[in-house]
N, C-alpha and C. Protein backbone atom coordinates (compact mmCIF):
# COMPACT_ATOMS: atom_id res chain seq x y z
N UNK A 1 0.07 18.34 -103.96
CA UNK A 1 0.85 19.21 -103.17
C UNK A 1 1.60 18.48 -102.08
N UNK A 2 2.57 19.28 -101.58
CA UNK A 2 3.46 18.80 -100.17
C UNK A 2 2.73 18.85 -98.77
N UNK A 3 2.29 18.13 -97.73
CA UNK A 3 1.67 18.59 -96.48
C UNK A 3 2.79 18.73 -95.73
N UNK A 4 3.17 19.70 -95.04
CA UNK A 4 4.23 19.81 -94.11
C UNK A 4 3.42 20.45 -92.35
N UNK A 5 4.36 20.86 -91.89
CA UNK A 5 3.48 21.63 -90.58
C UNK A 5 2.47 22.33 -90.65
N UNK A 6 3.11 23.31 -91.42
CA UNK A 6 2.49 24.78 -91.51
C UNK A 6 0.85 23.89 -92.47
N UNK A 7 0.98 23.28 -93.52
CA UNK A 7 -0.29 23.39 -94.21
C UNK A 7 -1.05 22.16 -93.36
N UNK A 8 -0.70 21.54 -92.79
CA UNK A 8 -1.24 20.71 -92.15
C UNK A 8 -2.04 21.05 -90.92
N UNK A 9 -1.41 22.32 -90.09
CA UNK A 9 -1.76 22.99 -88.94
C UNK A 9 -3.06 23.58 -89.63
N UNK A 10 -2.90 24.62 -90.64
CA UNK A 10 -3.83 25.38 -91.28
C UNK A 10 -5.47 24.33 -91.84
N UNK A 11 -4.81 23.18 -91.87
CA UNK A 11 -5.86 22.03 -92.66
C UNK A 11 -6.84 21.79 -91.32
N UNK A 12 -6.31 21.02 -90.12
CA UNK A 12 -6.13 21.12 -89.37
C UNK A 12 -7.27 21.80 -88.51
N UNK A 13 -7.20 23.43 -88.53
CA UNK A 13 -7.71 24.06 -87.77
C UNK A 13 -9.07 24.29 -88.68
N UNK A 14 -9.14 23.88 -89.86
CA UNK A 14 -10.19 24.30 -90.34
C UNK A 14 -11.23 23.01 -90.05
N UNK A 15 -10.72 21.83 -90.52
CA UNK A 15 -11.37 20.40 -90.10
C UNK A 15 -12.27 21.06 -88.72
N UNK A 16 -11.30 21.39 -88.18
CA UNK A 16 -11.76 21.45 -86.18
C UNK A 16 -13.37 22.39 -86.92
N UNK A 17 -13.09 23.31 -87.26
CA UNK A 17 -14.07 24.14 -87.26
C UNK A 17 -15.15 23.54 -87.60
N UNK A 18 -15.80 23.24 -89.11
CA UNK A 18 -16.14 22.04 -89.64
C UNK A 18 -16.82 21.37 -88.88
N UNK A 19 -15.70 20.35 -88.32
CA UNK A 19 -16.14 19.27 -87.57
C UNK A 19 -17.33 20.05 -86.24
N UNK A 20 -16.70 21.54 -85.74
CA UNK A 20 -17.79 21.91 -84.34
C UNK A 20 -18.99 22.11 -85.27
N UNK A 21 -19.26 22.51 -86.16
CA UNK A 21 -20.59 23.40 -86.81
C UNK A 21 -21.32 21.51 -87.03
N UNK A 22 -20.68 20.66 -87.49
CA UNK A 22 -21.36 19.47 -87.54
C UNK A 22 -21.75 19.29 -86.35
N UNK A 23 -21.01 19.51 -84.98
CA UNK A 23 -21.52 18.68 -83.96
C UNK A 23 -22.87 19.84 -83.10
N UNK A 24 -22.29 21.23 -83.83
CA UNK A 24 -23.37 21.77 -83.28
C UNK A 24 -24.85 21.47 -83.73
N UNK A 25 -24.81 21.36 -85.08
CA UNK A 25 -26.06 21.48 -85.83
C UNK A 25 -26.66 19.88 -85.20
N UNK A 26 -25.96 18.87 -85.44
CA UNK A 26 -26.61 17.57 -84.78
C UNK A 26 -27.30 18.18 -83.18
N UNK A 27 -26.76 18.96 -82.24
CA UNK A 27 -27.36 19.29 -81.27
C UNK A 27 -28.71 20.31 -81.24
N UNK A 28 -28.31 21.45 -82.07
CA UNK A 28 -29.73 21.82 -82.32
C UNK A 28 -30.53 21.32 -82.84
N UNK A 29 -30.53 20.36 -84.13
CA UNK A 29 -31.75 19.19 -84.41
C UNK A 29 -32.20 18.52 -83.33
N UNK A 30 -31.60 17.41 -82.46
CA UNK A 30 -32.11 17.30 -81.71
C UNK A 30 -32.68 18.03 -80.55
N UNK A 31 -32.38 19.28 -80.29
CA UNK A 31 -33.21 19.73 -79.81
C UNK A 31 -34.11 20.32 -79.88
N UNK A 32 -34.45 21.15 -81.23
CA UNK A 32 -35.91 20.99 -81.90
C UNK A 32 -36.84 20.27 -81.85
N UNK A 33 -36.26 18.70 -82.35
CA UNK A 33 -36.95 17.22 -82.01
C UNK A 33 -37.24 17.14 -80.98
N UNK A 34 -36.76 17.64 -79.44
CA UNK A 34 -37.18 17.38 -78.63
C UNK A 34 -38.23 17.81 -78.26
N UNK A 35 -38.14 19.29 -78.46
CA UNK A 35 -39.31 20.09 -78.54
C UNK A 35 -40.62 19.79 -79.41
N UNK A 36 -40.68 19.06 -80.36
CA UNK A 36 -41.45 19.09 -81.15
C UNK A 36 -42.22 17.64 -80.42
N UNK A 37 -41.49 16.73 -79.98
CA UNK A 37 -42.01 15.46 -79.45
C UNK A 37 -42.68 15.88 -78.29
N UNK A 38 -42.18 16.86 -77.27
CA UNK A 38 -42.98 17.36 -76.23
C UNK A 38 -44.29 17.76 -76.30
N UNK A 39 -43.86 18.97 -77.66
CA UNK A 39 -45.37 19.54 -77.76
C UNK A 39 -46.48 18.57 -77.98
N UNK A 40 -45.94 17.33 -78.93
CA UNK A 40 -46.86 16.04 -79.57
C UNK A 40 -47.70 15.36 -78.30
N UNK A 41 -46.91 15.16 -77.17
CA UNK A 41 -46.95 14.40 -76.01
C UNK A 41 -47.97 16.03 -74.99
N UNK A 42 -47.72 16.88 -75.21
CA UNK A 42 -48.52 17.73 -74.12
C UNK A 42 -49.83 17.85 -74.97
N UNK A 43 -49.78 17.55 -75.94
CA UNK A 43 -51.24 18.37 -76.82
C UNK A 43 -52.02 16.57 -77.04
N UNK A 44 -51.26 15.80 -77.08
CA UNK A 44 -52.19 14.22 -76.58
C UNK A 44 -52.91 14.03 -75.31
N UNK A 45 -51.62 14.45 -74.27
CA UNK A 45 -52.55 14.13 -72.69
C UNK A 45 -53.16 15.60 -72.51
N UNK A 46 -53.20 16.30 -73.02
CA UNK A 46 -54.66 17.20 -72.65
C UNK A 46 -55.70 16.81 -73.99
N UNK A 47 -55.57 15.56 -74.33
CA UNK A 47 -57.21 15.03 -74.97
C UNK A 47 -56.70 15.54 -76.63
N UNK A 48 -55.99 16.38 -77.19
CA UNK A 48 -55.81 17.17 -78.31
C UNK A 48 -55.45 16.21 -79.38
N UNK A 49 -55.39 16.36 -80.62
CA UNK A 49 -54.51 15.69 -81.96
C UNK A 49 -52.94 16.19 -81.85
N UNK A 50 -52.04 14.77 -81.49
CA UNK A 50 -50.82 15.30 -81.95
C UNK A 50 -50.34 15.99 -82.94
N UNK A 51 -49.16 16.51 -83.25
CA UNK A 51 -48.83 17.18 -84.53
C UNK A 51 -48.88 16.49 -85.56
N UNK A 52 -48.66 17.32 -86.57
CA UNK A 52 -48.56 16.46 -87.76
C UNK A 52 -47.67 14.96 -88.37
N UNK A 53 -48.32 13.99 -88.24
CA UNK A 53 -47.48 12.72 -88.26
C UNK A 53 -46.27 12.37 -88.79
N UNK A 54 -45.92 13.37 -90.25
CA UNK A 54 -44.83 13.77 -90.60
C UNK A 54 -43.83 14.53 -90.00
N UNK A 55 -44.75 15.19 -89.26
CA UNK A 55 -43.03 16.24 -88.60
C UNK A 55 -43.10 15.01 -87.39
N UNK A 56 -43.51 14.39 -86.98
CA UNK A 56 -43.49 13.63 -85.42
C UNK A 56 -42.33 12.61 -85.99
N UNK A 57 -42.72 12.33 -87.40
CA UNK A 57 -41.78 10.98 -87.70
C UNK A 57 -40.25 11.64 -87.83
N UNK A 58 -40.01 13.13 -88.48
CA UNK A 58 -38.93 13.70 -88.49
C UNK A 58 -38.29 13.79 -87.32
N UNK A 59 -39.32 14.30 -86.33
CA UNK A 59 -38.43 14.47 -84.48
C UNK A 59 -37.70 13.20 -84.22
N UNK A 60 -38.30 12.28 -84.66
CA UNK A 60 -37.34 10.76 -83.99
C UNK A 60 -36.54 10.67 -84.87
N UNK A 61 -36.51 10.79 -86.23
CA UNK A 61 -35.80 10.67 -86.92
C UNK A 61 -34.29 11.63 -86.62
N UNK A 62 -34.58 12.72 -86.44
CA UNK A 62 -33.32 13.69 -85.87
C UNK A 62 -32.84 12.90 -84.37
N UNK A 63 -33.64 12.61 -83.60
CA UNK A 63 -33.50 11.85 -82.40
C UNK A 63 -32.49 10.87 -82.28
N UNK A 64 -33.13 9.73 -83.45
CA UNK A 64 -31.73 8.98 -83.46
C UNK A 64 -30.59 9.34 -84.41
N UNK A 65 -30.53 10.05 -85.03
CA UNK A 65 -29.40 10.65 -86.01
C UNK A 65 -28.32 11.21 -84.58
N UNK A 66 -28.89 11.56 -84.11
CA UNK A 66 -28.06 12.31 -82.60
C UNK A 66 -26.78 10.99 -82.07
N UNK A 67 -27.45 9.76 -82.23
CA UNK A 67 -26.51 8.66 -81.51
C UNK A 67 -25.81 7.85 -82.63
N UNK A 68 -26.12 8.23 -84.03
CA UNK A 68 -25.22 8.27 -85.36
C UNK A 68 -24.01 8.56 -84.59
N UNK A 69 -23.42 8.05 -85.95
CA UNK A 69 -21.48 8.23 -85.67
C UNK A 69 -21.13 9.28 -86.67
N UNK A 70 -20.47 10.71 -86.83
CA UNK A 70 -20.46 11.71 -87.27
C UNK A 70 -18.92 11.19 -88.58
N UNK A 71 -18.59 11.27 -89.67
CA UNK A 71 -18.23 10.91 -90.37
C UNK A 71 -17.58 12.11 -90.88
N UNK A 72 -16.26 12.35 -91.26
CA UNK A 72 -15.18 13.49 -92.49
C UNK A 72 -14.46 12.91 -93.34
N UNK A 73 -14.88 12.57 -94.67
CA UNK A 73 -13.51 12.23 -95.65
C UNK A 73 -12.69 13.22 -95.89
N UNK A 74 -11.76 12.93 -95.76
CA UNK A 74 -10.49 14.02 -96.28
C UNK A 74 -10.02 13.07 -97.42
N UNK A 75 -10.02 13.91 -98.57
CA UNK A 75 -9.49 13.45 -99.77
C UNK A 75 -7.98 14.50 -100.07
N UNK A 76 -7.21 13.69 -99.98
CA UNK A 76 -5.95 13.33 -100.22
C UNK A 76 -5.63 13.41 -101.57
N UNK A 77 -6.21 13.02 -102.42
CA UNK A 77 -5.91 12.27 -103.71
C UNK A 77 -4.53 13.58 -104.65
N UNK A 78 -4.73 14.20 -104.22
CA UNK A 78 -4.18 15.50 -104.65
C UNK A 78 -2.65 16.14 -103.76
N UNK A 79 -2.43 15.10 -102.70
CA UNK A 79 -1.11 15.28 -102.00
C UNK A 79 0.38 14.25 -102.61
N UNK A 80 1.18 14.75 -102.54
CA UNK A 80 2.37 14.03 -103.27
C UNK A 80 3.04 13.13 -101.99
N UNK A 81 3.58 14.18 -101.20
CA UNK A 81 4.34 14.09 -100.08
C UNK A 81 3.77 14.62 -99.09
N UNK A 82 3.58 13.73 -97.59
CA UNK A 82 3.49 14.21 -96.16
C UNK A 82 4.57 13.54 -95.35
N UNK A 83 4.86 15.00 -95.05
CA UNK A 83 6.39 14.90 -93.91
C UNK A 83 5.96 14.21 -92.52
N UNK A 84 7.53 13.93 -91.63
CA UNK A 84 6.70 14.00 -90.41
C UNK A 84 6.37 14.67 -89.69
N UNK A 85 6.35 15.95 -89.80
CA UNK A 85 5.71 16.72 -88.74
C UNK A 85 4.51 16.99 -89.08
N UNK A 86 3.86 16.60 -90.83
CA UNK A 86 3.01 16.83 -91.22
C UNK A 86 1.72 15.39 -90.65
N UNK A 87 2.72 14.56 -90.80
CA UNK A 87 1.88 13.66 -90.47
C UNK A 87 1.24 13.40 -89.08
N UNK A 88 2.36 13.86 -88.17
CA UNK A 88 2.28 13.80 -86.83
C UNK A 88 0.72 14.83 -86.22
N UNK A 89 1.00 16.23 -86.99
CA UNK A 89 0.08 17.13 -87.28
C UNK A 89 -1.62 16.21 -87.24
N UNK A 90 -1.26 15.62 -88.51
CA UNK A 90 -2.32 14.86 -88.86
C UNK A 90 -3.03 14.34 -87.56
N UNK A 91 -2.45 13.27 -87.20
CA UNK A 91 -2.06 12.32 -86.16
C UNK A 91 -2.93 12.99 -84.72
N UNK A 92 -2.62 14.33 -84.41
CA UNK A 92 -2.98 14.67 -83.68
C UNK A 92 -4.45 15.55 -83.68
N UNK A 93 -4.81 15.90 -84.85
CA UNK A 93 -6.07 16.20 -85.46
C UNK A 93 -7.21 15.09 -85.17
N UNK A 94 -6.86 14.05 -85.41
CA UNK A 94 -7.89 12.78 -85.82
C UNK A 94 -8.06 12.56 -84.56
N UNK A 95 -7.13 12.58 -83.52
CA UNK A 95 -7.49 12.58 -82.30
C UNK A 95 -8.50 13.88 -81.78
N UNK A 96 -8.02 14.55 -81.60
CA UNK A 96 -9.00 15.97 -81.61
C UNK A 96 -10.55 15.44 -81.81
N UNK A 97 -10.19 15.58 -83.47
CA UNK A 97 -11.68 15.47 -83.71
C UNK A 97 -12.56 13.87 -82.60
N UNK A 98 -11.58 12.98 -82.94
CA UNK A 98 -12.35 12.04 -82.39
C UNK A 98 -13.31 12.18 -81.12
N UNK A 99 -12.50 13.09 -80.47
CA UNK A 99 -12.51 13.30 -78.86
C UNK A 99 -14.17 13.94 -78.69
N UNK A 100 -14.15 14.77 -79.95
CA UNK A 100 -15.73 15.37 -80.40
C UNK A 100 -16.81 14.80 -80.90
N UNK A 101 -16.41 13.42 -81.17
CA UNK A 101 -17.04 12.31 -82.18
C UNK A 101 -17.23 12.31 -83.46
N UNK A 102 -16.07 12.78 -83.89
CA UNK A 102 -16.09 12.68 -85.27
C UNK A 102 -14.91 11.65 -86.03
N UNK A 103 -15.20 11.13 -86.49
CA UNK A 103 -13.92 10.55 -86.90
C UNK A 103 -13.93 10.91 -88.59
N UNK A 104 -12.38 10.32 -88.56
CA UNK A 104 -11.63 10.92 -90.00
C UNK A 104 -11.35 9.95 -90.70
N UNK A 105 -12.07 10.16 -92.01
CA UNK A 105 -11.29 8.79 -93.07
C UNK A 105 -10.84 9.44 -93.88
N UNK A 106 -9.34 9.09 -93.94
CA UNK A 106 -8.74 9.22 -95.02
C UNK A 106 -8.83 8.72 -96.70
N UNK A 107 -8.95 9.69 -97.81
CA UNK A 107 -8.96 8.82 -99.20
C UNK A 107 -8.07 9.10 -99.70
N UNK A 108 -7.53 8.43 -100.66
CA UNK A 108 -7.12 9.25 -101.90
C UNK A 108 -5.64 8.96 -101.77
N UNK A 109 -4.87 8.83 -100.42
CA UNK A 109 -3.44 8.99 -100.09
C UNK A 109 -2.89 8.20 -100.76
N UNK A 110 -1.37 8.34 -101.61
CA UNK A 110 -0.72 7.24 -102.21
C UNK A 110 -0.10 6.85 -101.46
N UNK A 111 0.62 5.32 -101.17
CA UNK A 111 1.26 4.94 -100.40
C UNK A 111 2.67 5.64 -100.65
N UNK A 112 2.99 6.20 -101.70
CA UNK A 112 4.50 7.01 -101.73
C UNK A 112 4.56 8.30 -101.00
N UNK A 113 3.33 8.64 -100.62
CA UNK A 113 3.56 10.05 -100.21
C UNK A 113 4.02 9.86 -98.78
């Protein structure tokens, strides 16, 4: 297909969306994890058995996934032509997202388009 403004804007606003539900869900994991490491840590110093060693290893595990770098391929492979306002569009998306920590890799694009 052609990317011009209009489908690019529309592409665009959906990425954004996308991209928040990723950055939300990374925030509620970790904060589950947090919770779950607390409880581990309050039920040790009052003398108790931490939680289960498996979910303890999951809490850190979500923990550092949090300071992961958040990743979107956009596959292209299926575009002919992007204009410039389409591209510019683009252009200003990748920034966006970045700003949220996500960054954008492009696939698929032919160099003719």
């Amino acid at each position: 297909g052609f990317v011009f403004f209009g489908s690019s804007t529309a592409l665009g606003g959906r990425l954004e969306q996308v991209a928040d539900k990723m950055v939300a869900g990374m925030a509620d994991s970790c904060r589950a994890a947090h919770a779950t490491l607390t409880a581990a840590a309050a039920a040790a110093a009052e003398g108790g058995q931490s939680s289960d060693a498996g979910q303890h290893t999951w809490a850190h595990t979500l923990l550092h996934m949090a300071d992961a770098p958040a990743f979107m391929v956009l596959d292209l492979s299926r575009v002919s032509h992007v204009d410039a306002t389409g591209a510019r569009t683009f252009g200003s998306m990748f920034n966006a997202l970045a700003s949220r920590g996500v960054t954008v890799l492009v696939a698929g694009l032919s160099p003719d388009a």
